[in-house]
PDB file of N, CA and C in Angstrom:
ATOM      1  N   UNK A   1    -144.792  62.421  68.079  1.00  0.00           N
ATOM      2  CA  UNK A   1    -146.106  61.808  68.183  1.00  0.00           C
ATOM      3  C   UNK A   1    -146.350  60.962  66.926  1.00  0.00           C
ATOM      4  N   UNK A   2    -146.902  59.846  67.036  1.00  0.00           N
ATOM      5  CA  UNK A   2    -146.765  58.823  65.776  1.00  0.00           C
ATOM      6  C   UNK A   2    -148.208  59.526  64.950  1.00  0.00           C
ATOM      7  N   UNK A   3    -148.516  58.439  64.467  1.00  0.00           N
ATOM      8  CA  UNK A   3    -149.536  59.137  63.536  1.00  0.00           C
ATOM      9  C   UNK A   3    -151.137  58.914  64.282  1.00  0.00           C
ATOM     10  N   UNK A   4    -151.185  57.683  64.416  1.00  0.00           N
ATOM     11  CA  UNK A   4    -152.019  57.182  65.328  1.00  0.00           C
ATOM     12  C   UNK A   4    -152.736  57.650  66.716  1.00  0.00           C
ATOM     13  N   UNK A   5    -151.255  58.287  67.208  1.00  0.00           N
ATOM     14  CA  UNK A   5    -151.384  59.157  68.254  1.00  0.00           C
ATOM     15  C   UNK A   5    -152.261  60.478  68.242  1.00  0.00           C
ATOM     16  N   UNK A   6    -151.591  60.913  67.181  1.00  0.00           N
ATOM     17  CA  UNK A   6    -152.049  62.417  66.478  1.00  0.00           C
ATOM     18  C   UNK A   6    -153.466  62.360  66.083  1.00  0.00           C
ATOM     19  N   UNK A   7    -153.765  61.078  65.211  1.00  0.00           N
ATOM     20  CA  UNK A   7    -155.166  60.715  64.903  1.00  0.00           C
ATOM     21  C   UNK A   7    -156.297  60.644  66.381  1.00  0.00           C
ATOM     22  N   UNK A   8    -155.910  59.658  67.441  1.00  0.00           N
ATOM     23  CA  UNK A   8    -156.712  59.695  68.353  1.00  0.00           C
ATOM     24  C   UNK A   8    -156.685  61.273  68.693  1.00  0.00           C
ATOM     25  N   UNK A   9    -155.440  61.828  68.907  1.00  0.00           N
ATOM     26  CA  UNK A   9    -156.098  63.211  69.754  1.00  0.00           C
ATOM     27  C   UNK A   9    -157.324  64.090  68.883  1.00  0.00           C
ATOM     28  N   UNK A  10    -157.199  63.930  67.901  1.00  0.00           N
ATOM     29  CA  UNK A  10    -158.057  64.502  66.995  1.00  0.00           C
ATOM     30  C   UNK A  10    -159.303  64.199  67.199  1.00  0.00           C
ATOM     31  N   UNK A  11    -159.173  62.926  67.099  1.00  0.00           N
ATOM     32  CA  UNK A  11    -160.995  61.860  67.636  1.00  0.00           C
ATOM     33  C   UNK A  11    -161.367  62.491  68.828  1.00  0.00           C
ATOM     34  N   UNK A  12    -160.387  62.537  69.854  1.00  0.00           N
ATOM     35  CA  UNK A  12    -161.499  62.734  70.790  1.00  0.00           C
ATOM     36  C   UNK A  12    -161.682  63.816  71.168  1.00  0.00           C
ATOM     37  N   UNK A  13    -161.867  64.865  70.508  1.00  0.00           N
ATOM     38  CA  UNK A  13    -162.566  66.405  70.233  1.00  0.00           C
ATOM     39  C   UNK A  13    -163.780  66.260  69.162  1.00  0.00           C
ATOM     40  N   UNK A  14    -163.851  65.487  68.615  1.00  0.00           N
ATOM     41  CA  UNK A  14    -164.899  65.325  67.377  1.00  0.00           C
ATOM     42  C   UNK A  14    -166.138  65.124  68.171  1.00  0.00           C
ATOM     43  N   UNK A  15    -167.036  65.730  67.573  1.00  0.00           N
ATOM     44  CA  UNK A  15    -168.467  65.000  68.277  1.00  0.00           C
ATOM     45  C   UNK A  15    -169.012  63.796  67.480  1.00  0.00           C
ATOM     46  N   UNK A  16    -170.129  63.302  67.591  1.00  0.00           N
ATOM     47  CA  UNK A  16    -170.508  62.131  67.400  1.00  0.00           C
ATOM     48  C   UNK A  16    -171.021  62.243  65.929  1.00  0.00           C
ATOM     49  N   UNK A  17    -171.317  63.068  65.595  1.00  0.00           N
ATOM     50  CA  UNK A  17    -171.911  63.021  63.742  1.00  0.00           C
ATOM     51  C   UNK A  17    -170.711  63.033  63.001  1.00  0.00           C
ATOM     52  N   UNK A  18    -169.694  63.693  63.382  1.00  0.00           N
ATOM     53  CA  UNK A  18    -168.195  63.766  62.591  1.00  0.00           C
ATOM     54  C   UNK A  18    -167.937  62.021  62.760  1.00  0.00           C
ATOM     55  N   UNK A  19    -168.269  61.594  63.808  1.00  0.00           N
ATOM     56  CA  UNK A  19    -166.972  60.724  64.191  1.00  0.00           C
ATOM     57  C   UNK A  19    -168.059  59.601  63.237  1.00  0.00           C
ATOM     58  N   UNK A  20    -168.844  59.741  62.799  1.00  0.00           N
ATOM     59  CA  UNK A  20    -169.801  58.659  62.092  1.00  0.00           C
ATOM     60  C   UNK A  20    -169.149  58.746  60.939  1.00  0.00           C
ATOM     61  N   UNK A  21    -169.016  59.750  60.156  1.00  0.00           N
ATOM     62  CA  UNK A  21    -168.728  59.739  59.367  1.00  0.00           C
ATOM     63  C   UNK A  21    -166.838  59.276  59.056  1.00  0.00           C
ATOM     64  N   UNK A  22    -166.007  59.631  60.170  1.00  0.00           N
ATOM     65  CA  UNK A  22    -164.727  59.066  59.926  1.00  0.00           C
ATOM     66  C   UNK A  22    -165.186  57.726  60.222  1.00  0.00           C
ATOM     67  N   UNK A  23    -165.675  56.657  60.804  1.00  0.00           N
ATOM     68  CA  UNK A  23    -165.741  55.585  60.951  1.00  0.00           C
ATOM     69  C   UNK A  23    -166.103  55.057  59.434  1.00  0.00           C
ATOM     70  N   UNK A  24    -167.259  56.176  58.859  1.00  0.00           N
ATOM     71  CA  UNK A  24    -167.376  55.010  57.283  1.00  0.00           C
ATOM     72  C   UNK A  24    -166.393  55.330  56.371  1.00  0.00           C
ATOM     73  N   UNK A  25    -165.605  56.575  56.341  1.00  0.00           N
ATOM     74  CA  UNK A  25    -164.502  56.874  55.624  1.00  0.00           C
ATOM     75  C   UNK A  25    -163.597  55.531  56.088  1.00  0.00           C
ATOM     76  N   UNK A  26    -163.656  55.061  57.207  1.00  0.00           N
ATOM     77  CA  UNK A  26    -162.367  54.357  57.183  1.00  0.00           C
ATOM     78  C   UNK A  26    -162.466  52.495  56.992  1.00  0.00           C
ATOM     79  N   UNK A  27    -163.748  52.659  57.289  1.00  0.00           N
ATOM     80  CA  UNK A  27    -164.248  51.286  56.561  1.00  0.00           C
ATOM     81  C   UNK A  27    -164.354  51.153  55.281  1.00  0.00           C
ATOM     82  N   UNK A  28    -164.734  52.607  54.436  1.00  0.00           N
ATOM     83  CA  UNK A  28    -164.667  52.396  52.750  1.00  0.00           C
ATOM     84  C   UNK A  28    -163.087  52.318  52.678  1.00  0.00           C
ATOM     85  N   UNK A  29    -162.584  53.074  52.850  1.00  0.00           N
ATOM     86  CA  UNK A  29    -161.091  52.804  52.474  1.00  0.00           C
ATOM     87  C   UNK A  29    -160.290  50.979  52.460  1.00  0.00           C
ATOM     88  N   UNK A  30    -160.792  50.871  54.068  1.00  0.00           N
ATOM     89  CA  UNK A  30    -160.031  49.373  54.232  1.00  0.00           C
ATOM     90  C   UNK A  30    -161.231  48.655  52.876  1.00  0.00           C
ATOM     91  N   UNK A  31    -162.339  48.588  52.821  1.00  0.00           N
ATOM     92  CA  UNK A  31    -162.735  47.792  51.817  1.00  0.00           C
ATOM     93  C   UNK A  31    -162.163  47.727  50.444  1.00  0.00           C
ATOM     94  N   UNK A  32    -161.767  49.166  50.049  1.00  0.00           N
ATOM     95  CA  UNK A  32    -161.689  49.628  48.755  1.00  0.00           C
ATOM     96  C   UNK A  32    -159.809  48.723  48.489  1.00  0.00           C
ATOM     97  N   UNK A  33    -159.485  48.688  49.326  1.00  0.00           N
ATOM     98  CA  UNK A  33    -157.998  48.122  49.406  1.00  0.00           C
ATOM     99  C   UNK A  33    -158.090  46.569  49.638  1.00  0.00           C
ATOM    100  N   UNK A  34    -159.163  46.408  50.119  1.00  0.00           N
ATOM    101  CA  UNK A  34    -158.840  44.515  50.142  1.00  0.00           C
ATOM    102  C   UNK A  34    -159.659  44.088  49.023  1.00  0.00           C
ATOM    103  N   UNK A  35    -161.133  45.004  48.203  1.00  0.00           N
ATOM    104  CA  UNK A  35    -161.230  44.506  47.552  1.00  0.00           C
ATOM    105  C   UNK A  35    -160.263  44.632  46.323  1.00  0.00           C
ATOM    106  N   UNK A  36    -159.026  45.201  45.940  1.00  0.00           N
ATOM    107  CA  UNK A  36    -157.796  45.843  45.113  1.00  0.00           C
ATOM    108  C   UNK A  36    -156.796  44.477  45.668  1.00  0.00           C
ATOM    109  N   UNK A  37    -156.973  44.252  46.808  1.00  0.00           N
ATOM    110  CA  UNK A  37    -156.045  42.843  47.006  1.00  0.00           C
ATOM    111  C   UNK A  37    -156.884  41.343  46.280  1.00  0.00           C
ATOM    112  N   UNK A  38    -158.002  41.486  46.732  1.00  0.00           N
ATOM    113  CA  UNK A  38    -158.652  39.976  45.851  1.00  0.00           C
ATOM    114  C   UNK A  38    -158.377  40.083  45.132  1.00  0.00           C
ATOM    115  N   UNK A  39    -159.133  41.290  43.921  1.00  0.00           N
ATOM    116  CA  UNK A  39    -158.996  41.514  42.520  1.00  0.00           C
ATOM    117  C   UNK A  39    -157.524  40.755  42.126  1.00  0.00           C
ATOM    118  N   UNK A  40    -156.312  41.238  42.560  1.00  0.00           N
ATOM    119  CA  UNK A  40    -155.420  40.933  42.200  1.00  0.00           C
ATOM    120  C   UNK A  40    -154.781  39.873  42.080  1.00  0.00           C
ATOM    121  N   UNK A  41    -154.990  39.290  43.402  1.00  0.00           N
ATOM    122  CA  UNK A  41    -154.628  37.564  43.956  1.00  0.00           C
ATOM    123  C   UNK A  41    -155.916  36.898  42.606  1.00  0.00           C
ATOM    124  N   UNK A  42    -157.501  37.446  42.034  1.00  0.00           N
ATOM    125  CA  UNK A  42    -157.883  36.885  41.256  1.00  0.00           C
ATOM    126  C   UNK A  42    -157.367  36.595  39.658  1.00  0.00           C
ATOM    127  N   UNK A  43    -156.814  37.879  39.222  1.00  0.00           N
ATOM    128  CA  UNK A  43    -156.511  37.994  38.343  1.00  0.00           C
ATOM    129  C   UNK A  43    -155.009  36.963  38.514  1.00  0.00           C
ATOM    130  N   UNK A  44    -153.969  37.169  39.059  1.00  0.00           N
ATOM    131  CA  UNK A  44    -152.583  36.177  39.230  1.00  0.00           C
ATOM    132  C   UNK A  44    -153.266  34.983  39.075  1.00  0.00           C
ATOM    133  N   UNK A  45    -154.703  34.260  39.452  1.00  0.00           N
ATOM    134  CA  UNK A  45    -154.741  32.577  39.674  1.00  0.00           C
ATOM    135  C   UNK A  45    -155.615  32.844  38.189  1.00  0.00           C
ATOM    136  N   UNK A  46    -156.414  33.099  37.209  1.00  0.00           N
ATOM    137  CA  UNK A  46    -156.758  33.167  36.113  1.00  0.00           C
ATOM    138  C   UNK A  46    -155.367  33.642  34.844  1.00  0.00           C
ATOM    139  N   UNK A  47    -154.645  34.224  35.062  1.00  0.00           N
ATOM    140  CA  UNK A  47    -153.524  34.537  34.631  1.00  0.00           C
ATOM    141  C   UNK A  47    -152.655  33.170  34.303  1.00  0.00           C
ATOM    142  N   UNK A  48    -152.170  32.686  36.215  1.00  0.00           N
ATOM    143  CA  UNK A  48    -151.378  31.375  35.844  1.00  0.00           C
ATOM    144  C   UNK A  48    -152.062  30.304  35.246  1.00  0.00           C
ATOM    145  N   UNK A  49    -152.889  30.421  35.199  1.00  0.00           N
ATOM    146  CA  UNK A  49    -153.894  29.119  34.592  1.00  0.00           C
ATOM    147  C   UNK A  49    -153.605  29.033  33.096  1.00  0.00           C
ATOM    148  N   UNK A  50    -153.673  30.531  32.311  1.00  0.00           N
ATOM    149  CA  UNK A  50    -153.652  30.279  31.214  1.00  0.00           C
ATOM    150  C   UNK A  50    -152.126  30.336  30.448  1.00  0.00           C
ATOM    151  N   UNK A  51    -151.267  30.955  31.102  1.00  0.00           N
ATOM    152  CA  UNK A  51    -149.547  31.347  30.857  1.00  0.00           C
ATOM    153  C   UNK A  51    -148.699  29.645  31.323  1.00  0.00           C
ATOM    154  N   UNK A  52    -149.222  29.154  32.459  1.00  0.00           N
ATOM    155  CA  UNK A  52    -148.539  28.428  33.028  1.00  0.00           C
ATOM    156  C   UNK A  52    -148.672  26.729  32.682  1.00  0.00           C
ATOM    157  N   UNK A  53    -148.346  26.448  31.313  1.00  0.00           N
ATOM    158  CA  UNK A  53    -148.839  25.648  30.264  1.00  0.00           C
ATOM    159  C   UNK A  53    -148.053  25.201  29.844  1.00  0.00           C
ATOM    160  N   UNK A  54    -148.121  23.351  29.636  1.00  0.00           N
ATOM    161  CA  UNK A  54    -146.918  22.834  28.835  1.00  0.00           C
ATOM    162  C   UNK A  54    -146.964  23.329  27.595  1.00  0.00           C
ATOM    163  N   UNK A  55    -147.961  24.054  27.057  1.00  0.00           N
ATOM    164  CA  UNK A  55    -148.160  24.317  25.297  1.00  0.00           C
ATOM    165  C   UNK A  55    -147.184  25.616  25.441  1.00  0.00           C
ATOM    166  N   UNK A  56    -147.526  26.472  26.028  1.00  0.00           N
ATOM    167  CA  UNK A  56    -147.039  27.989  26.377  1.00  0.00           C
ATOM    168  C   UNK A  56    -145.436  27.430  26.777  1.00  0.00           C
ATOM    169  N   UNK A  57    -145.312  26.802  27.701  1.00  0.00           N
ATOM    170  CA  UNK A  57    -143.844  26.655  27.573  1.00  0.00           C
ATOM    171  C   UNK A  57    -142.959  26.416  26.591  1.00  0.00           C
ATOM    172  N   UNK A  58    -143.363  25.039  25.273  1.00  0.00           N
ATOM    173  CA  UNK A  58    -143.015  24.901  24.764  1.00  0.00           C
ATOM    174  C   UNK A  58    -143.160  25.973  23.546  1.00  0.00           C
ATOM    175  N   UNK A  59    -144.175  26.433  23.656  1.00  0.00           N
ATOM    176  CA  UNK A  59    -143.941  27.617  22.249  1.00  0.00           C
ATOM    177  C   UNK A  59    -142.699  28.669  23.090  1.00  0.00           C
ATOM    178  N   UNK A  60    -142.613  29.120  23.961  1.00  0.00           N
ATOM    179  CA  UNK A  60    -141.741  30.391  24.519  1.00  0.00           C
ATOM    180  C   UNK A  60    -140.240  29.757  24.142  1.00  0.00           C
ATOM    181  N   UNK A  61    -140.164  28.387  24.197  1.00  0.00           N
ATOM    182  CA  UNK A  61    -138.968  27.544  24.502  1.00  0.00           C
ATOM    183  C   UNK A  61    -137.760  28.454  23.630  1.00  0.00           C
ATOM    184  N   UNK A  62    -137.789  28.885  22.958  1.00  0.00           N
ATOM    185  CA  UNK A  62    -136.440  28.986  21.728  1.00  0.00           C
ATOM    186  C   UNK A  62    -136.403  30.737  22.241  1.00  0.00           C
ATOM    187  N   UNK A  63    -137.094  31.082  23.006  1.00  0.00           N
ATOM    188  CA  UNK A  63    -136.815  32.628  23.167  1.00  0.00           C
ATOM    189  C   UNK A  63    -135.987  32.967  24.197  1.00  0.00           C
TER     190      UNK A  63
END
């Protein structure tokens, strides 16, 4: 049984106040992870901005 599988059978024994609450557990989660993906994709484009430099190149040059 995959996981998914296993998960629905579970759901549909839950009554409706449980299942409120797995629905916001699983919306905080997906949020908490894409906002951990922006963050990151933000930080890489502020990052290359300041690393990715003819000055910065040329100082690294001899290393």
């Amino acid at each position: 049984m995959t996981k998914v599988a296993a998960l629905i059978k579970e759901l549909e024994h839950m009554p409706d106040p449980l299942l409120n609450e797995v629905i916001d557990f699983v919306q905080f989660v997906k949020q908490k992870h894409a906002d951990a993906i922006e963050n990151a994709l933000l930080r890489e484009k502020t990052i290359s901005e300041l690393w990715l430099t003819k000055e910065e190149d040329e100082a690294w040059h001899d290393l």
